[in-house]
N, C-alpha and C. Protein backbone atom coordinates (compact mmCIF):
# COMPACT_ATOMS: atom_id res chain seq x y z
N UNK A 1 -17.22 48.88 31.10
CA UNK A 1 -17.07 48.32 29.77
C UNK A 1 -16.87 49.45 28.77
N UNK A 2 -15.79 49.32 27.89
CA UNK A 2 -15.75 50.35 26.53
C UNK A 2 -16.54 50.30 25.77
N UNK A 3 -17.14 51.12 25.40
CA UNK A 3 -17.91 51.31 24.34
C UNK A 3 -17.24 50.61 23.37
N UNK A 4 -17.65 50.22 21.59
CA UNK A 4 -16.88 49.69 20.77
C UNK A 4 -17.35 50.95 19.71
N UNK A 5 -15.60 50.99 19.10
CA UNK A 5 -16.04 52.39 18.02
C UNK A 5 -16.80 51.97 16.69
N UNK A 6 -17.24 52.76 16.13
CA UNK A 6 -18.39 52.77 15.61
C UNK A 6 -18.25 52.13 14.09
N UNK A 7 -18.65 51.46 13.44
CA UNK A 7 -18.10 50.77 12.30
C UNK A 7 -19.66 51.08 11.10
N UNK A 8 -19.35 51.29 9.78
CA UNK A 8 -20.12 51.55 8.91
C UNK A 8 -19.92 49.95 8.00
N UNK A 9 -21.09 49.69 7.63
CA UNK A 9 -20.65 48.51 6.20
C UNK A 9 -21.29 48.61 5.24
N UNK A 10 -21.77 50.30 4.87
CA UNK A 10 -22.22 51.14 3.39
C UNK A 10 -22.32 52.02 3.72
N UNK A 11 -22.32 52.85 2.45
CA UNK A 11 -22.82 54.32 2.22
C UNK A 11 -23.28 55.03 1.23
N UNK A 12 -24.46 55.66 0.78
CA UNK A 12 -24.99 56.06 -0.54
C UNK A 12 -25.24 57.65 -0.70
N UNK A 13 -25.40 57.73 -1.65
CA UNK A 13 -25.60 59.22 -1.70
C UNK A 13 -27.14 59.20 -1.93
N UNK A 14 -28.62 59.95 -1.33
CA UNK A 14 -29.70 59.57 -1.28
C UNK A 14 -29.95 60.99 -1.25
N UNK A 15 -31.44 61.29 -1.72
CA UNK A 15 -32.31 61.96 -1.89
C UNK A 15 -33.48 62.36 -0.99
N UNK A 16 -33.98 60.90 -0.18
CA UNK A 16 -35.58 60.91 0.47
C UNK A 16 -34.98 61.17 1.65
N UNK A 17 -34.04 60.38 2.57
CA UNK A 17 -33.76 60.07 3.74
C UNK A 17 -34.23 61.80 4.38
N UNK A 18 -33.35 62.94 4.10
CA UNK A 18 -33.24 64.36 4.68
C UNK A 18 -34.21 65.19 3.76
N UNK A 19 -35.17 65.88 3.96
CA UNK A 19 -36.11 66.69 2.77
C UNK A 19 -35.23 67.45 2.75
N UNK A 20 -35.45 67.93 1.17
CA UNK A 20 -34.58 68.97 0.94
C UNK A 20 -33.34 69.03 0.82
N UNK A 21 -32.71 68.16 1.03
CA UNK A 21 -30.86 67.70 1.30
C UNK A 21 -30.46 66.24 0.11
N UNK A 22 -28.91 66.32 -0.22
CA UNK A 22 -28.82 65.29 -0.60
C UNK A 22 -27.81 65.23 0.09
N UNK A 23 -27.78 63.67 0.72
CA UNK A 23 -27.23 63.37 1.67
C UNK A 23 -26.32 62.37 1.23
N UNK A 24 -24.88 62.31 2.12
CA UNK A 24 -24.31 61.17 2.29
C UNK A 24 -24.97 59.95 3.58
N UNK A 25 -25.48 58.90 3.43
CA UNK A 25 -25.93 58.34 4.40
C UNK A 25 -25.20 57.10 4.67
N UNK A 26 -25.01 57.52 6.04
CA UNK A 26 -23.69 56.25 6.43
C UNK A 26 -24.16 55.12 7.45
N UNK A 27 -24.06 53.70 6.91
CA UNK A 27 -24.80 52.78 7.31
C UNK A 27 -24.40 52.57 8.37
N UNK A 28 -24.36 52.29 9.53
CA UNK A 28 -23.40 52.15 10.55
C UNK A 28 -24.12 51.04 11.34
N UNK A 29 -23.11 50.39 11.58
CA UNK A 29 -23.74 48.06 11.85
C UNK A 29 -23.63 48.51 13.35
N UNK A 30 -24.27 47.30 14.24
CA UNK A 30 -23.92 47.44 15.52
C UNK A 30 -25.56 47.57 15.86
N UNK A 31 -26.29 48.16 15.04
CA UNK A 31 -27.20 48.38 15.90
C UNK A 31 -28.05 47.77 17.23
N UNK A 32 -27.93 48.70 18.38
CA UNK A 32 -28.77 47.84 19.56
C UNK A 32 -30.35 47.46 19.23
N UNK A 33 -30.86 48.08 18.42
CA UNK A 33 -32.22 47.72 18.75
C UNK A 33 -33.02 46.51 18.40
N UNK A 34 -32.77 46.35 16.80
CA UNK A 34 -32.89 44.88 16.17
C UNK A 34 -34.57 45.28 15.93
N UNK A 35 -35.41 45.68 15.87
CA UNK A 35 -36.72 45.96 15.92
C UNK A 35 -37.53 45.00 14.85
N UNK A 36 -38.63 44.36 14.57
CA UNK A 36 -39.16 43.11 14.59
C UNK A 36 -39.16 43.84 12.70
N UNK A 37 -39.17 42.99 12.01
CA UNK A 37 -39.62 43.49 10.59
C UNK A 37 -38.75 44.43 10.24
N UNK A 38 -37.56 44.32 10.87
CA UNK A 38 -36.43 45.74 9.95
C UNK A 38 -36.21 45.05 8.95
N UNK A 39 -35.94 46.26 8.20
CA UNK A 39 -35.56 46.15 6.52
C UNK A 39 -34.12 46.26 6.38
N UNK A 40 -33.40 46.63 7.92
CA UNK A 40 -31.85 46.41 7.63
C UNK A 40 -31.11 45.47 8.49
N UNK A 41 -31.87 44.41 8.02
CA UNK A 41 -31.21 43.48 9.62
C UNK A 41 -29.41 43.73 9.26
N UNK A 42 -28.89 43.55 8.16
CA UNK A 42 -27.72 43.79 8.05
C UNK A 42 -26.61 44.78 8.79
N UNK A 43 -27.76 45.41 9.70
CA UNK A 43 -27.13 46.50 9.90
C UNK A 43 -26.65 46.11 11.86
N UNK A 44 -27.25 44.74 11.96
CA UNK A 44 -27.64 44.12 12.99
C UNK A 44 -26.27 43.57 14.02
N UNK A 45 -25.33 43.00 12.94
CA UNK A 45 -24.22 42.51 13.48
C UNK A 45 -22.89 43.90 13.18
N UNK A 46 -22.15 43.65 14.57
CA UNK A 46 -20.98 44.56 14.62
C UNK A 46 -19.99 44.09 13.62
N UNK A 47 -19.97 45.32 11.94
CA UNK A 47 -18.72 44.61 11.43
C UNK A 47 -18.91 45.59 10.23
N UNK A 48 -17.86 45.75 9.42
CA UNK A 48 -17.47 46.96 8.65
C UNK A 48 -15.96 47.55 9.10
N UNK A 49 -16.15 48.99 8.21
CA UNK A 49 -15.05 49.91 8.40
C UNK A 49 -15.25 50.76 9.77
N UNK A 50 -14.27 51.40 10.38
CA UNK A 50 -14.32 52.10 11.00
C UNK A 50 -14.74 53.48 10.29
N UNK A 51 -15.63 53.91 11.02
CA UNK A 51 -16.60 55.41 10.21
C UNK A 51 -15.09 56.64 10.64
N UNK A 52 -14.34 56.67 11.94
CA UNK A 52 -13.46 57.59 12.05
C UNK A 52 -12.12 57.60 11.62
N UNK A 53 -12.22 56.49 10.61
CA UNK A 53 -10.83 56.33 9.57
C UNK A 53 -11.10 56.92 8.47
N UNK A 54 -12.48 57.02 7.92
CA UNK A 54 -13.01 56.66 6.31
C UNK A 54 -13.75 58.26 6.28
N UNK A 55 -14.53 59.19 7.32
CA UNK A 55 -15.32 60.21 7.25
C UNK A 55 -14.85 61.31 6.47
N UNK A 56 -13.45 61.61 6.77
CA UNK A 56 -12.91 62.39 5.97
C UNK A 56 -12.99 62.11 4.45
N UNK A 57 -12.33 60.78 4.23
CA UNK A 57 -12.21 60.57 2.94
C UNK A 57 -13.40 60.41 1.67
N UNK A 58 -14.59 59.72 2.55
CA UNK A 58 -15.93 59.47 1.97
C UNK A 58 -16.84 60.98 1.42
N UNK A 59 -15.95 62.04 2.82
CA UNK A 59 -16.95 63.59 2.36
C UNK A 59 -16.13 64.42 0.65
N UNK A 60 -14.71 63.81 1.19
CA UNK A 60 -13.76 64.47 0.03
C UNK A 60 -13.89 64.04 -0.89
N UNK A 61 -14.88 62.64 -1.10
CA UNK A 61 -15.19 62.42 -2.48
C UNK A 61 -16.04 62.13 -3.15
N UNK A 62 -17.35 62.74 -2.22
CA UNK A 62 -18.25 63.65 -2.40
C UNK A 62 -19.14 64.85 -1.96
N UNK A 63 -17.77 65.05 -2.24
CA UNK A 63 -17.86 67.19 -1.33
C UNK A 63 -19.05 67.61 -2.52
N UNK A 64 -18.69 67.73 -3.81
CA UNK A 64 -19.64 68.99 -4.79
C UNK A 64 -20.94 68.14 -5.21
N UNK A 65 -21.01 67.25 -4.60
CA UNK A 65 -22.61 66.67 -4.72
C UNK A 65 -23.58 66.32 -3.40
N UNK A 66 -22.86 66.91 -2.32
CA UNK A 66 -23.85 66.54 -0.72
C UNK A 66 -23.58 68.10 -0.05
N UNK A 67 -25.01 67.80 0.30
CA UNK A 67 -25.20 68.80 1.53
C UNK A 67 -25.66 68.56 3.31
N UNK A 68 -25.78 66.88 3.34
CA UNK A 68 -25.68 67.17 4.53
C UNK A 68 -25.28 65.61 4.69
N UNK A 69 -25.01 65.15 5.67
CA UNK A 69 -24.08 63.77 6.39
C UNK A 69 -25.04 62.90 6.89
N UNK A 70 -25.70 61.59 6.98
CA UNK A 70 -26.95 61.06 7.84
C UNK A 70 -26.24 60.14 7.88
N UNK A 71 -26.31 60.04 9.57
CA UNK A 71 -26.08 59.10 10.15
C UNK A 71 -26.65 57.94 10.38
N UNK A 72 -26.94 56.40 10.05
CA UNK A 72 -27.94 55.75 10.13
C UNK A 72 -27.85 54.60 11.20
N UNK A 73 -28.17 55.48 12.54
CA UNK A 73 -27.91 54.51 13.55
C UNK A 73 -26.17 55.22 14.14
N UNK A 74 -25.93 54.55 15.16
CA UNK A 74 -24.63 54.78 15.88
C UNK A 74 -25.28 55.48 17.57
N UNK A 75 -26.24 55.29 17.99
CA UNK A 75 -26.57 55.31 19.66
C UNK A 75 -25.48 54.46 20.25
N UNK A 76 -25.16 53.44 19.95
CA UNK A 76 -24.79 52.64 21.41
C UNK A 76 -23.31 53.07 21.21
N UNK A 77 -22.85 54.18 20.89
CA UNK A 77 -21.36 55.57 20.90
C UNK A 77 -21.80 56.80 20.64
N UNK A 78 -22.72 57.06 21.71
CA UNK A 78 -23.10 58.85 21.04
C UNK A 78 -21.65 59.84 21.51
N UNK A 79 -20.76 59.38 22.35
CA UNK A 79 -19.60 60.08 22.32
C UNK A 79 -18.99 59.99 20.88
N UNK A 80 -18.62 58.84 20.59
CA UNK A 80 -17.92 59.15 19.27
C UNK A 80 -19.47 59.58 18.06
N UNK A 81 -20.14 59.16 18.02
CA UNK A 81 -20.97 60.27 17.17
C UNK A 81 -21.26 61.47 17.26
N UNK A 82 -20.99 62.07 18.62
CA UNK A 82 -20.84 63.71 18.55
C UNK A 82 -19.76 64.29 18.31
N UNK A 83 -18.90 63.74 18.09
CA UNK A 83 -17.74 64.10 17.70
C UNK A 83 -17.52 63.77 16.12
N UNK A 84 -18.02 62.65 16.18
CA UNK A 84 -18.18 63.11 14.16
C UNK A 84 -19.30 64.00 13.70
N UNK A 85 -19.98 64.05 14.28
CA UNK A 85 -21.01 65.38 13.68
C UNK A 85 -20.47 66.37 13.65
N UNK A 86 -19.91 67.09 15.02
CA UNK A 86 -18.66 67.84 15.01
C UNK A 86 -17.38 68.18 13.74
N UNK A 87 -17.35 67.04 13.01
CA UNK A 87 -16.40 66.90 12.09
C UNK A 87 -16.98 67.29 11.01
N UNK A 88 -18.21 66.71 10.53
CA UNK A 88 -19.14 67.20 9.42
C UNK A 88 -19.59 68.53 9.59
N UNK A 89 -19.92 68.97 10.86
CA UNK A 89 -20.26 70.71 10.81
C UNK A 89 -19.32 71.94 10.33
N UNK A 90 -17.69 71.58 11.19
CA UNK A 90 -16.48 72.17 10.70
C UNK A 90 -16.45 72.28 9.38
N UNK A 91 -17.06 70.63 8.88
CA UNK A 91 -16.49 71.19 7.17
C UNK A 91 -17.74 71.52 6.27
N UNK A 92 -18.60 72.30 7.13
CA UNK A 92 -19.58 72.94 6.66
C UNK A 92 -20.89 72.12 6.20
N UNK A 93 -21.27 71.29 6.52
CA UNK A 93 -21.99 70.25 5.85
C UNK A 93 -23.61 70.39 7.12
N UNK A 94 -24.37 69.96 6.79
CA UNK A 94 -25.62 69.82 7.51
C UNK A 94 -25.53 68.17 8.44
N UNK A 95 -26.15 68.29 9.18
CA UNK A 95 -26.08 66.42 9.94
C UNK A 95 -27.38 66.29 10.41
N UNK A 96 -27.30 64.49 10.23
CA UNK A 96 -28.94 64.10 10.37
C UNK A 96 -28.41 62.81 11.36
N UNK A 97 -29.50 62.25 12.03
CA UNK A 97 -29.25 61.36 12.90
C UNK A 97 -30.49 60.97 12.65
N UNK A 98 -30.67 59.31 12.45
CA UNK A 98 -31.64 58.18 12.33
C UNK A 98 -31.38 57.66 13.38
N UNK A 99 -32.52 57.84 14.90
CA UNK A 99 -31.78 56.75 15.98
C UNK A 99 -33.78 55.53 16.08
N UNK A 100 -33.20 54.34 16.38
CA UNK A 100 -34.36 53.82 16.50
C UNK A 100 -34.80 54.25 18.28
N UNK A 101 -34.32 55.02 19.06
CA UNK A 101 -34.47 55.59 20.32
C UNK A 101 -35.70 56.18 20.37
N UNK A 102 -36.44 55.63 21.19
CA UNK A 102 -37.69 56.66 21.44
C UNK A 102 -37.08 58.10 22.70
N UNK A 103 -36.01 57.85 22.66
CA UNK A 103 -35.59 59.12 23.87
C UNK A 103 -34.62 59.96 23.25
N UNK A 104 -35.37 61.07 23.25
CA UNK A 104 -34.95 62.15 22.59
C UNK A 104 -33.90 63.13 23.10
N UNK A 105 -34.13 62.89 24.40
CA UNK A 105 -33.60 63.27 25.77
C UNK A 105 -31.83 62.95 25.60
N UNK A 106 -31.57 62.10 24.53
CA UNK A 106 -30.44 61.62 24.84
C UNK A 106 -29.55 62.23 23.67
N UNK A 107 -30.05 63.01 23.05
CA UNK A 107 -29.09 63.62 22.14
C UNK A 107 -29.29 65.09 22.49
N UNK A 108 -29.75 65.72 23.78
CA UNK A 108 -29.56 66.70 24.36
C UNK A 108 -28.32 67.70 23.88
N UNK A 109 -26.86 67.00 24.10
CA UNK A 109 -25.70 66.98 23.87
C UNK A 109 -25.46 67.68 22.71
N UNK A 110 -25.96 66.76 21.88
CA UNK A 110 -25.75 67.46 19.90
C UNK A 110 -26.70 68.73 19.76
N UNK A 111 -27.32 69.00 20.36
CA UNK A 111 -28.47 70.38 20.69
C UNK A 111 -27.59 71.42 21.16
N UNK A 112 -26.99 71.22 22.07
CA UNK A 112 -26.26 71.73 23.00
C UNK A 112 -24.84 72.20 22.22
N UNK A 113 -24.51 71.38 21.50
CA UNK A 113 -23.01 71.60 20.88
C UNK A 113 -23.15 72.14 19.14
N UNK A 114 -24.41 72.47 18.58
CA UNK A 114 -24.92 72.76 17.70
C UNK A 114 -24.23 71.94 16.37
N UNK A 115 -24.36 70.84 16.67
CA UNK A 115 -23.96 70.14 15.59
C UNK A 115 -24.66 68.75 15.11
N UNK A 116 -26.31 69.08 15.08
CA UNK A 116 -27.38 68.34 14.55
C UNK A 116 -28.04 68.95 13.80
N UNK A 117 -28.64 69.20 12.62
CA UNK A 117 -29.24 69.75 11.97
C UNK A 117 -31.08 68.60 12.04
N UNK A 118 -31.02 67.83 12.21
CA UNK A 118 -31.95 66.68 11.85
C UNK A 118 -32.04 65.37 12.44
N UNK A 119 -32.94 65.35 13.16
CA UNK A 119 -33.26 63.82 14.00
C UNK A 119 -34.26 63.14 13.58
N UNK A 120 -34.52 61.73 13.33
CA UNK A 120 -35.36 61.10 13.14
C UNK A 120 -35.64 60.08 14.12
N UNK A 121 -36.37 60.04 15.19
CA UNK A 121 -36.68 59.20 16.55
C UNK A 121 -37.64 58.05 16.15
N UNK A 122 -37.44 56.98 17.11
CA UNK A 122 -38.47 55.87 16.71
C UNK A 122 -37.98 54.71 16.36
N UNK A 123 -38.32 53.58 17.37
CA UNK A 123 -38.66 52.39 16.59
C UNK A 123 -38.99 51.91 15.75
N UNK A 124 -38.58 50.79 14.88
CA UNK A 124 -39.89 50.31 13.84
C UNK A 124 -40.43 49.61 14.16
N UNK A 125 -42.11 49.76 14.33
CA UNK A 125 -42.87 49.03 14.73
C UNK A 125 -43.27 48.91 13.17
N UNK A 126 -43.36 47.27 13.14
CA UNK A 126 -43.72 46.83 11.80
C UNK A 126 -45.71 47.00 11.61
N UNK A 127 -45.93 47.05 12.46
CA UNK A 127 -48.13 47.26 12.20
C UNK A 127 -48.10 48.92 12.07
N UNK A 128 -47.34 49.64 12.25
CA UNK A 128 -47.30 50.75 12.03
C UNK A 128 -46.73 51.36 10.81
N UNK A 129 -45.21 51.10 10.11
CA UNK A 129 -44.78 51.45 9.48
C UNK A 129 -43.56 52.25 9.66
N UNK A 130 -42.86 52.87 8.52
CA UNK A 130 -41.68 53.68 8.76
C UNK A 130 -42.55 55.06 8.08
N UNK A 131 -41.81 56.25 8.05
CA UNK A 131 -42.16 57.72 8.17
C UNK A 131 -42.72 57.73 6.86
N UNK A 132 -43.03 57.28 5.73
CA UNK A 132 -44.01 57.23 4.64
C UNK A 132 -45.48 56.85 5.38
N UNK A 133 -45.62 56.38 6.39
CA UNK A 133 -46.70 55.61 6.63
C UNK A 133 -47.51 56.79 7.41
N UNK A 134 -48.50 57.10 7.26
CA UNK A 134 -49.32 58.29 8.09
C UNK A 134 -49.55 57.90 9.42
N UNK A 135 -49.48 56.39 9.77
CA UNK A 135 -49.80 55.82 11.43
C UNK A 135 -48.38 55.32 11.92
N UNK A 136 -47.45 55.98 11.53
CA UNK A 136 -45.90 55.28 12.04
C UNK A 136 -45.94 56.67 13.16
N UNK A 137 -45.14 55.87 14.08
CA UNK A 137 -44.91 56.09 15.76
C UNK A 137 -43.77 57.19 15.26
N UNK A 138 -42.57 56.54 14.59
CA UNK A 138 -41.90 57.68 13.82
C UNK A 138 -41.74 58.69 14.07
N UNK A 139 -40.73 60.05 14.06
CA UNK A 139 -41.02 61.29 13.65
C UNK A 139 -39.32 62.15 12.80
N UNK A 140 -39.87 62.64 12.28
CA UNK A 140 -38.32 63.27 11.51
C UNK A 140 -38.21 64.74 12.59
N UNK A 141 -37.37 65.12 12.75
CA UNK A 141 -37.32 66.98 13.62
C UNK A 141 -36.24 67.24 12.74
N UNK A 142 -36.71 69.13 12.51
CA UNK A 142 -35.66 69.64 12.26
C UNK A 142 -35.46 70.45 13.50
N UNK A 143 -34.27 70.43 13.64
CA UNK A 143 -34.01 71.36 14.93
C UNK A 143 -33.42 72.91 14.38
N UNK A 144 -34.23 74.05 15.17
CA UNK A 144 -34.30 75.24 14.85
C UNK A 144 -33.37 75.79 15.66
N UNK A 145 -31.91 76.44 15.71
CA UNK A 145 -31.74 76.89 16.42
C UNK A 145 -31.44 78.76 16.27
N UNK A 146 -31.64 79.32 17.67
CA UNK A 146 -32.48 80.86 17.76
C UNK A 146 -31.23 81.05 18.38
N UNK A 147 -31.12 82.40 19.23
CA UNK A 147 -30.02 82.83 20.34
C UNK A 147 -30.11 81.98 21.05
N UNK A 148 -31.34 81.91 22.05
CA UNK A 148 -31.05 80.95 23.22
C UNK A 148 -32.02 79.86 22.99
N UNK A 149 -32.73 79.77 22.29
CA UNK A 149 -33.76 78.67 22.20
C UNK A 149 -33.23 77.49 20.85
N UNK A 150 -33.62 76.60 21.09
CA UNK A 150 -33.39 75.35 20.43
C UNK A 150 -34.93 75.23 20.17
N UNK A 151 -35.79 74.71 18.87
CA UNK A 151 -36.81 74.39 18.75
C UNK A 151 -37.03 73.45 17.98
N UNK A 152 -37.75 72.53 17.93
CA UNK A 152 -37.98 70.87 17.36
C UNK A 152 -38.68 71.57 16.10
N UNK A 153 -38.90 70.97 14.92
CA UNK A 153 -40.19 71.24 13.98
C UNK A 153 -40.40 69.96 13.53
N UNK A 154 -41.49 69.20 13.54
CA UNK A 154 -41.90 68.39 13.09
C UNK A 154 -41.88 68.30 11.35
N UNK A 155 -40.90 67.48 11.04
CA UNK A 155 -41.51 67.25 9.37
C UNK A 155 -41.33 66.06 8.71
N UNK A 156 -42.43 65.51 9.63
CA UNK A 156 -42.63 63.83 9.29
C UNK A 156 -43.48 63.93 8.21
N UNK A 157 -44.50 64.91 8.19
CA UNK A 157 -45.46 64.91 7.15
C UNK A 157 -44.64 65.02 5.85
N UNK A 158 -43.44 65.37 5.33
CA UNK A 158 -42.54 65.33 4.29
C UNK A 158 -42.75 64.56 3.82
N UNK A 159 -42.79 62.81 4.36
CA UNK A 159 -42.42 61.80 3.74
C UNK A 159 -43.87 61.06 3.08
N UNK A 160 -44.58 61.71 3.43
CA UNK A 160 -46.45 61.18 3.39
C UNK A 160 -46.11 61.17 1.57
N UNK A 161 -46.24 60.09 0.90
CA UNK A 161 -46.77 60.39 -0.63
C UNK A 161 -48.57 61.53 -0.71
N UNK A 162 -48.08 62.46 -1.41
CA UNK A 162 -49.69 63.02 -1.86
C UNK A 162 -50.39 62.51 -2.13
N UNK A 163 -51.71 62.33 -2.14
CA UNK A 163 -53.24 61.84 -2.66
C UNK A 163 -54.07 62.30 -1.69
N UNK A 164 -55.10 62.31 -2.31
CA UNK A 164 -56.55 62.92 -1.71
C UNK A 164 -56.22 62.06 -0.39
N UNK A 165 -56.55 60.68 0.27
CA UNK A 165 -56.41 60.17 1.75
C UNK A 165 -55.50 61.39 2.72
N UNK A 166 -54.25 61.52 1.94
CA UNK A 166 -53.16 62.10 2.84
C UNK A 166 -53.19 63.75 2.85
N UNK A 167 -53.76 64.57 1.93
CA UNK A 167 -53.35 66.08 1.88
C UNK A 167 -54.17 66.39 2.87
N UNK A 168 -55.39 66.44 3.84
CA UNK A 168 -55.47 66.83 5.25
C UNK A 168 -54.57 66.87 6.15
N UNK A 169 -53.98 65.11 6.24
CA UNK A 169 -53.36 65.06 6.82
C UNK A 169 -52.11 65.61 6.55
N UNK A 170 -51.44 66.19 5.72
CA UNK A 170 -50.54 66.98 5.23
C UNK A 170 -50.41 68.23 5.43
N UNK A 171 -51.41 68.77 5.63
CA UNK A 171 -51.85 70.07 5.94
C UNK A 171 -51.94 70.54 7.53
N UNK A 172 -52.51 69.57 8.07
CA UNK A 172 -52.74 69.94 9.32
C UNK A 172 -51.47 69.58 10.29
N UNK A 173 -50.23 68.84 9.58
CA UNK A 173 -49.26 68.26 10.26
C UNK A 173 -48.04 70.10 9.80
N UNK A 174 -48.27 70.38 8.31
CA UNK A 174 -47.30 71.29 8.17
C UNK A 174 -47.21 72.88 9.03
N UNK A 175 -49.04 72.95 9.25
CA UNK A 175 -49.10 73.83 10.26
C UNK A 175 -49.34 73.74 11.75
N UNK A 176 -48.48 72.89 12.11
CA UNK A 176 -48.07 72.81 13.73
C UNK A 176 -46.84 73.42 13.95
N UNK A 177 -46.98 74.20 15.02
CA UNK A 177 -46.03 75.46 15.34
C UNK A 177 -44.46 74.28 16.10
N UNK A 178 -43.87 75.53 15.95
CA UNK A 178 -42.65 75.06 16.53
C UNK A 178 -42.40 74.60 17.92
N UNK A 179 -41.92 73.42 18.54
CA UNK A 179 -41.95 73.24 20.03
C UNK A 179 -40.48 73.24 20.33
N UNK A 180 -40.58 73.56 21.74
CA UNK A 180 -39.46 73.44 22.31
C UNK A 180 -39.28 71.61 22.70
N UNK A 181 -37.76 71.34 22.56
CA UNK A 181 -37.20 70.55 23.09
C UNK A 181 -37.96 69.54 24.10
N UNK A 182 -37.86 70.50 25.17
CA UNK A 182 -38.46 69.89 25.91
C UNK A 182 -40.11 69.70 26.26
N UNK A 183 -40.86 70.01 25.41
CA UNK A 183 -42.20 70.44 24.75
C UNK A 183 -42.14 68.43 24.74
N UNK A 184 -41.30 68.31 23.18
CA UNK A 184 -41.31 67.32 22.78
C UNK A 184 -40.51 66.10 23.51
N UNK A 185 -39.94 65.85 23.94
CA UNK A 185 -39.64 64.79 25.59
C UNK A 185 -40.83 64.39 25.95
N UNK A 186 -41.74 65.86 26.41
CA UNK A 186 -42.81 65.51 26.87
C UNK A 186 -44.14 64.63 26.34
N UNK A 187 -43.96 64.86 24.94
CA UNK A 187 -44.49 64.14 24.12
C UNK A 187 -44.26 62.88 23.77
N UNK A 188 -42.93 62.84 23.57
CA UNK A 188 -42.95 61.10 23.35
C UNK A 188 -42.69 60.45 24.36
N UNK A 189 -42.77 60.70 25.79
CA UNK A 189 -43.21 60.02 26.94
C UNK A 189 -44.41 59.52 27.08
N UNK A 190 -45.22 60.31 26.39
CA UNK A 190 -46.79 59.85 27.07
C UNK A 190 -47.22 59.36 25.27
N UNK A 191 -46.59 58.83 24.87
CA UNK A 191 -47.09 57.82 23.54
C UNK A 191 -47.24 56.53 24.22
């Protein structure tokens, strides 16, 4: 069976999604997961523009206000999504990937081809929350890359609002050292 290419039906220019980045974030429909209490069911049924007609044109017209590309969703075509990340790196831009995938394992590829700057893994489990929530399953990574090493950094704690409840937990999340890749596989296996 063919894969079906990848179709967007929005896109905003956002602030929270990437710390530190203002991002173009591209809605992209189709999604496989459907997860109980999403806030984008819209994003649920296959239908929109094609994202590899429109990518060019959407960055060219807003090149002098973004710094990095987020992808929101597009697993069930990680071929054609590594190849548009690919497209966003060439033209110098940072890339983020929102997958509701608890397998991390599967964007190996974009590690490999250095054209991920940012992953956000996880289901939404609605009793848990999304990455504001201090008990969401969640996690944001920035991926570090060295000569030969690739390294995950956790910076879910980003999204925590401050107050006395959360700055421990803020603290003790910002100083956790860097893991390898496969460090973290290992980790969200045994959740």
């Amino acid at each position: 069976m063919q894969k079906q290419k990848l179709k967007y039906v929005s896109y905003a220019i956002v602030c929270e999604e990437v710390p530190d980045e203002i991002s173009l974030a591209i809605n992209i429909s189709g999604c496989p997961y459907k997860c109980k209490g999403c806030h984008s069911k819209y994003l649920w049924e296959y239908t929109g523009n094609y994202i590899s007609d429109d990518l060019d044109k959407l960055i060219d017209k807003y090149n002098s206000l973004i710094t990095c590309v987020c992808f929101m969703g597009g697993d069930q075509n990680l071929n054609e999504l590594l190849n548009l990340c690919k497209i966003v790196k060439k033209r110098g831009y940072k890339v983020c990937i929102y997958s509701g995938s608890c397998n991390i394992s599967k964007f190996s590829i974009f590690y490999d081809n250095v054209c991920i700057d940012y992953i956000k893994i996880g289901s939404y489990i609605e009793s848990r929350g999304g990455l504001n929530n201090k008990n969401t399953n969640q996690k944001m990574y920035k991926v570090i890359y060295g000569d030969t090493l690739k390294q995950l950094e956790n910076i879910t704690y980003r999204f925590l609002k401050h107050d006395y409840n959360t700055d421990r937990i803020v603290e003790e999340m910002s100083c956790l050292p860097l893991k390898s890749i496969e460090t973290v596989k290992k980790e969200l296996l045994n959740e």
